[in-house]
N, C-alpha and C. Protein backbone atom coordinates (compact mmCIF):
# COMPACT_ATOMS: atom_id res chain seq x y z
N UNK A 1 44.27 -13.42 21.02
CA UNK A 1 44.25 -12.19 20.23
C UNK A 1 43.41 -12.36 18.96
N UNK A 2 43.74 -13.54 18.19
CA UNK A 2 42.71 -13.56 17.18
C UNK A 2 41.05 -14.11 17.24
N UNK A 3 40.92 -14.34 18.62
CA UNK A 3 39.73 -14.54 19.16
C UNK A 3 39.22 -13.20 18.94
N UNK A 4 39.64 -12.49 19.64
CA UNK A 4 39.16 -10.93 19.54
C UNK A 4 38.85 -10.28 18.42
N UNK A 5 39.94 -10.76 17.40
CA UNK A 5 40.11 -9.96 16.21
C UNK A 5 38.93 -10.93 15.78
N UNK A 6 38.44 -11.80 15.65
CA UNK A 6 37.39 -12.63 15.09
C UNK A 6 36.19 -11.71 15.56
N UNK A 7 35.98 -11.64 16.91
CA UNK A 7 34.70 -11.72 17.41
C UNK A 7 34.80 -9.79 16.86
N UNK A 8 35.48 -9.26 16.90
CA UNK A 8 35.41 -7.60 15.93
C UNK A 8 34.99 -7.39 15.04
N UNK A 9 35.07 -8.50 13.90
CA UNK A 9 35.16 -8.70 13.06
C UNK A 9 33.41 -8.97 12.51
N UNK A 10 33.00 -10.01 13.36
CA UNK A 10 31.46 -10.18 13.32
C UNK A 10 30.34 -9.42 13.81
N UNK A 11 30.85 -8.40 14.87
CA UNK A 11 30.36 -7.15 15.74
C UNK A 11 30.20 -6.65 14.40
N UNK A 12 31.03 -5.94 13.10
CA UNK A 12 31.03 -5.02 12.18
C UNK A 12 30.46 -5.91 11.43
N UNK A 13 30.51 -7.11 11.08
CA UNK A 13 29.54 -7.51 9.91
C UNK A 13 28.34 -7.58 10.24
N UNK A 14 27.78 -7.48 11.40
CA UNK A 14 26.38 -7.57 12.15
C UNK A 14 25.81 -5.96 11.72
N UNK A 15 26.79 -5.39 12.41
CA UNK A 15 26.16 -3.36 12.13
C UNK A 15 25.89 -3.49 10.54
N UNK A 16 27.40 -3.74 9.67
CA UNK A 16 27.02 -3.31 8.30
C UNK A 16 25.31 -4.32 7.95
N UNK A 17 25.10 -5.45 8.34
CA UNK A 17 24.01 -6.10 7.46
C UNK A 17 22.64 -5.21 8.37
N UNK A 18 22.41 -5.08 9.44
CA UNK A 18 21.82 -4.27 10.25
C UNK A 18 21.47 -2.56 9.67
N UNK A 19 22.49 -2.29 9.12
CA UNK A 19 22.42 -1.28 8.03
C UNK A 19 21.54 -1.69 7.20
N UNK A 20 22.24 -2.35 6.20
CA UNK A 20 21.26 -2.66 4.96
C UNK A 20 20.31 -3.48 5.11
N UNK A 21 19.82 -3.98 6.39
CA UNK A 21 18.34 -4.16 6.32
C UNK A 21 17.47 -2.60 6.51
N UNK A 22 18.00 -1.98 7.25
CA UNK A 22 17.72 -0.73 7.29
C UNK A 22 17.36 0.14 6.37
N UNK A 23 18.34 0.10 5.52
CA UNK A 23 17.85 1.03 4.36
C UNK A 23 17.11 0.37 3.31
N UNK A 24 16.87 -1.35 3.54
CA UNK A 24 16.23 -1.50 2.82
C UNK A 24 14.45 -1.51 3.19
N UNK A 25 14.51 -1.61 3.99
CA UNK A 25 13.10 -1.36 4.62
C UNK A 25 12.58 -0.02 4.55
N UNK A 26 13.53 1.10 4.47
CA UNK A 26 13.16 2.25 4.54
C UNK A 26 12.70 2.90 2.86
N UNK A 27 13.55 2.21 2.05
CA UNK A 27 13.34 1.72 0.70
C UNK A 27 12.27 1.26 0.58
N UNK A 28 11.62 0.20 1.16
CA UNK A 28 10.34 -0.28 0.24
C UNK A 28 9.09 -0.12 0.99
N UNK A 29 9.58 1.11 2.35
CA UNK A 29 8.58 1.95 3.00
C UNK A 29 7.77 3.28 1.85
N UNK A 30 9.34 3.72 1.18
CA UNK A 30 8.93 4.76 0.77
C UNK A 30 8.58 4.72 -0.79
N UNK A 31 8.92 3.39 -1.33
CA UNK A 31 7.77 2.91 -2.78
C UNK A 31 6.65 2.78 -2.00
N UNK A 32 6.04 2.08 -0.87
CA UNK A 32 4.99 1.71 -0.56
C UNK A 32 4.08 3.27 -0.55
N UNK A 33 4.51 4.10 0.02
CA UNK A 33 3.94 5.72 0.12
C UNK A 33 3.97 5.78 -1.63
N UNK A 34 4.64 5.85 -2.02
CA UNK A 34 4.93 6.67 -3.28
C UNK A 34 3.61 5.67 -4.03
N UNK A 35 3.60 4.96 -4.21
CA UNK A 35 2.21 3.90 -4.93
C UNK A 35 1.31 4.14 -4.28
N UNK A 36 1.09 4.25 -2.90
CA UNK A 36 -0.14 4.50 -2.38
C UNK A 36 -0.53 5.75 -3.04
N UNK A 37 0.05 7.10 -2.80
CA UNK A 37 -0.26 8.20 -3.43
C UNK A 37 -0.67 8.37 -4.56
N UNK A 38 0.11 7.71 -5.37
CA UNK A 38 -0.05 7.41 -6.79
C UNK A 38 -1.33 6.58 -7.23
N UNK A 39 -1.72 5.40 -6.12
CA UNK A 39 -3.25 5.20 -7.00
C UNK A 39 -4.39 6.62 -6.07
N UNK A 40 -4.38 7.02 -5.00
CA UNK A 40 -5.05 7.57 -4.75
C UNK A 40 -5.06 8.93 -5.75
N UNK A 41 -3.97 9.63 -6.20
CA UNK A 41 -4.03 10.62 -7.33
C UNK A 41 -5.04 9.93 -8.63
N UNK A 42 -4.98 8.66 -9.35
CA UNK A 42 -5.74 8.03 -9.79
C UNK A 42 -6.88 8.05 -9.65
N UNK A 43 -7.29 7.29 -8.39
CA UNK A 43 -8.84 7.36 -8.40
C UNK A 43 -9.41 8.70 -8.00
N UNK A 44 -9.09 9.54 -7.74
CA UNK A 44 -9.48 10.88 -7.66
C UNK A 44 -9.57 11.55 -9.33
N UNK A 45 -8.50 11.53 -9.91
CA UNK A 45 -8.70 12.10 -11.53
C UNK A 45 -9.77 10.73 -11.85
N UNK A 46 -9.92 10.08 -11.87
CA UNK A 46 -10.76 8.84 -12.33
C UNK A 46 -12.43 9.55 -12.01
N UNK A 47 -12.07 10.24 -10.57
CA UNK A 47 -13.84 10.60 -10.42
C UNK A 47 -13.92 11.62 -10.73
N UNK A 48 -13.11 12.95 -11.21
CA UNK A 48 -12.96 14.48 -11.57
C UNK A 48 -13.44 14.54 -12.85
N UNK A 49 -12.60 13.44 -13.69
CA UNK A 49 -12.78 12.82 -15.34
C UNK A 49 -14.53 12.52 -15.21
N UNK A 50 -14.73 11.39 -15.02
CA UNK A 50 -16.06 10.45 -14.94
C UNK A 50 -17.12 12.07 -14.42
N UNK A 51 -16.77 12.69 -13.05
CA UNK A 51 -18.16 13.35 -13.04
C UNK A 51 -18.36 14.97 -14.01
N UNK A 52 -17.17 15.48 -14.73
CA UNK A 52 -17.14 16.23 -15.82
C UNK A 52 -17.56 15.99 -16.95
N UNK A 53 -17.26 14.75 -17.17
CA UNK A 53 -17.89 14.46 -18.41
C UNK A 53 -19.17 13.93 -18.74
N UNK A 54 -19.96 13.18 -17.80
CA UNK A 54 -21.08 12.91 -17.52
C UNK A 54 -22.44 13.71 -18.02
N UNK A 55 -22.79 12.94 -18.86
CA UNK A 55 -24.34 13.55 -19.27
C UNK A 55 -25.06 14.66 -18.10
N UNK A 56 -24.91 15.77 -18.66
CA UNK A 56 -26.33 16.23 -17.29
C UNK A 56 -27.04 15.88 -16.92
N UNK A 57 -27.91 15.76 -15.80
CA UNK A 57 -28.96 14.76 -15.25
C UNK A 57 -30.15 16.10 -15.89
N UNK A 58 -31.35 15.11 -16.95
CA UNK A 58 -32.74 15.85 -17.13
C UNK A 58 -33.25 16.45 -16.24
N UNK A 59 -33.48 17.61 -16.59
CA UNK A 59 -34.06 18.36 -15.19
C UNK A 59 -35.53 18.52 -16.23
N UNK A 60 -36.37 18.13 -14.67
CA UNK A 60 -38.00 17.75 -15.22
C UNK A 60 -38.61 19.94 -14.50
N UNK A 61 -39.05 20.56 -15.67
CA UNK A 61 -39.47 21.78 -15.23
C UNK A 61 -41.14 21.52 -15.07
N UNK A 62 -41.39 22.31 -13.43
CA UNK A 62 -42.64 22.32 -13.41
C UNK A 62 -43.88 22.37 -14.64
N UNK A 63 -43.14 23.30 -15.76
CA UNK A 63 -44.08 24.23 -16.90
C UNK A 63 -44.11 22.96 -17.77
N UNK A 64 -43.09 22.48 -18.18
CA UNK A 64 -43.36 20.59 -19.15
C UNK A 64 -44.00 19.87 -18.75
N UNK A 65 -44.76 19.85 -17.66
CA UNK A 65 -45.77 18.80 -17.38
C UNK A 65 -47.17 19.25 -17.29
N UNK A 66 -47.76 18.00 -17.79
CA UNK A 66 -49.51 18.17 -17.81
C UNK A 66 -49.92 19.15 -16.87
């Protein structure tokens, strides 16, 4: 009988840790998204910034030259 009650016993400590690998993976699935997004929001304002503010490029008019 307490064979049983043993081996029950490790059946449920298997599910519960099986759980919390679970949610922990699903956890550092969804920082992994959340940072990914987060530098890609970055380098996008990084090139919105950089090509707004950017000197105009000289525009050479036919009539200014020799």
């Amino acid at each position: 009988m307490s064979q049983r009650r043993a081996k029950r016993r490790r059946a449920v400590m298997r599910g519960e840790e099986a759980r919390r690998r679970e949610r922990a993976r699903r956890l550092r699935r969804r920082i992994a998204y959340a940072t990914a997004a987060f530098v890609a929001v970055a380098f996008v304002t990084t090139g919105v910034l950089a090509y707004v503010t950017m000197d105009p490029p000289a525009r050479s008019s036919p009539a200014a030259s020799p």
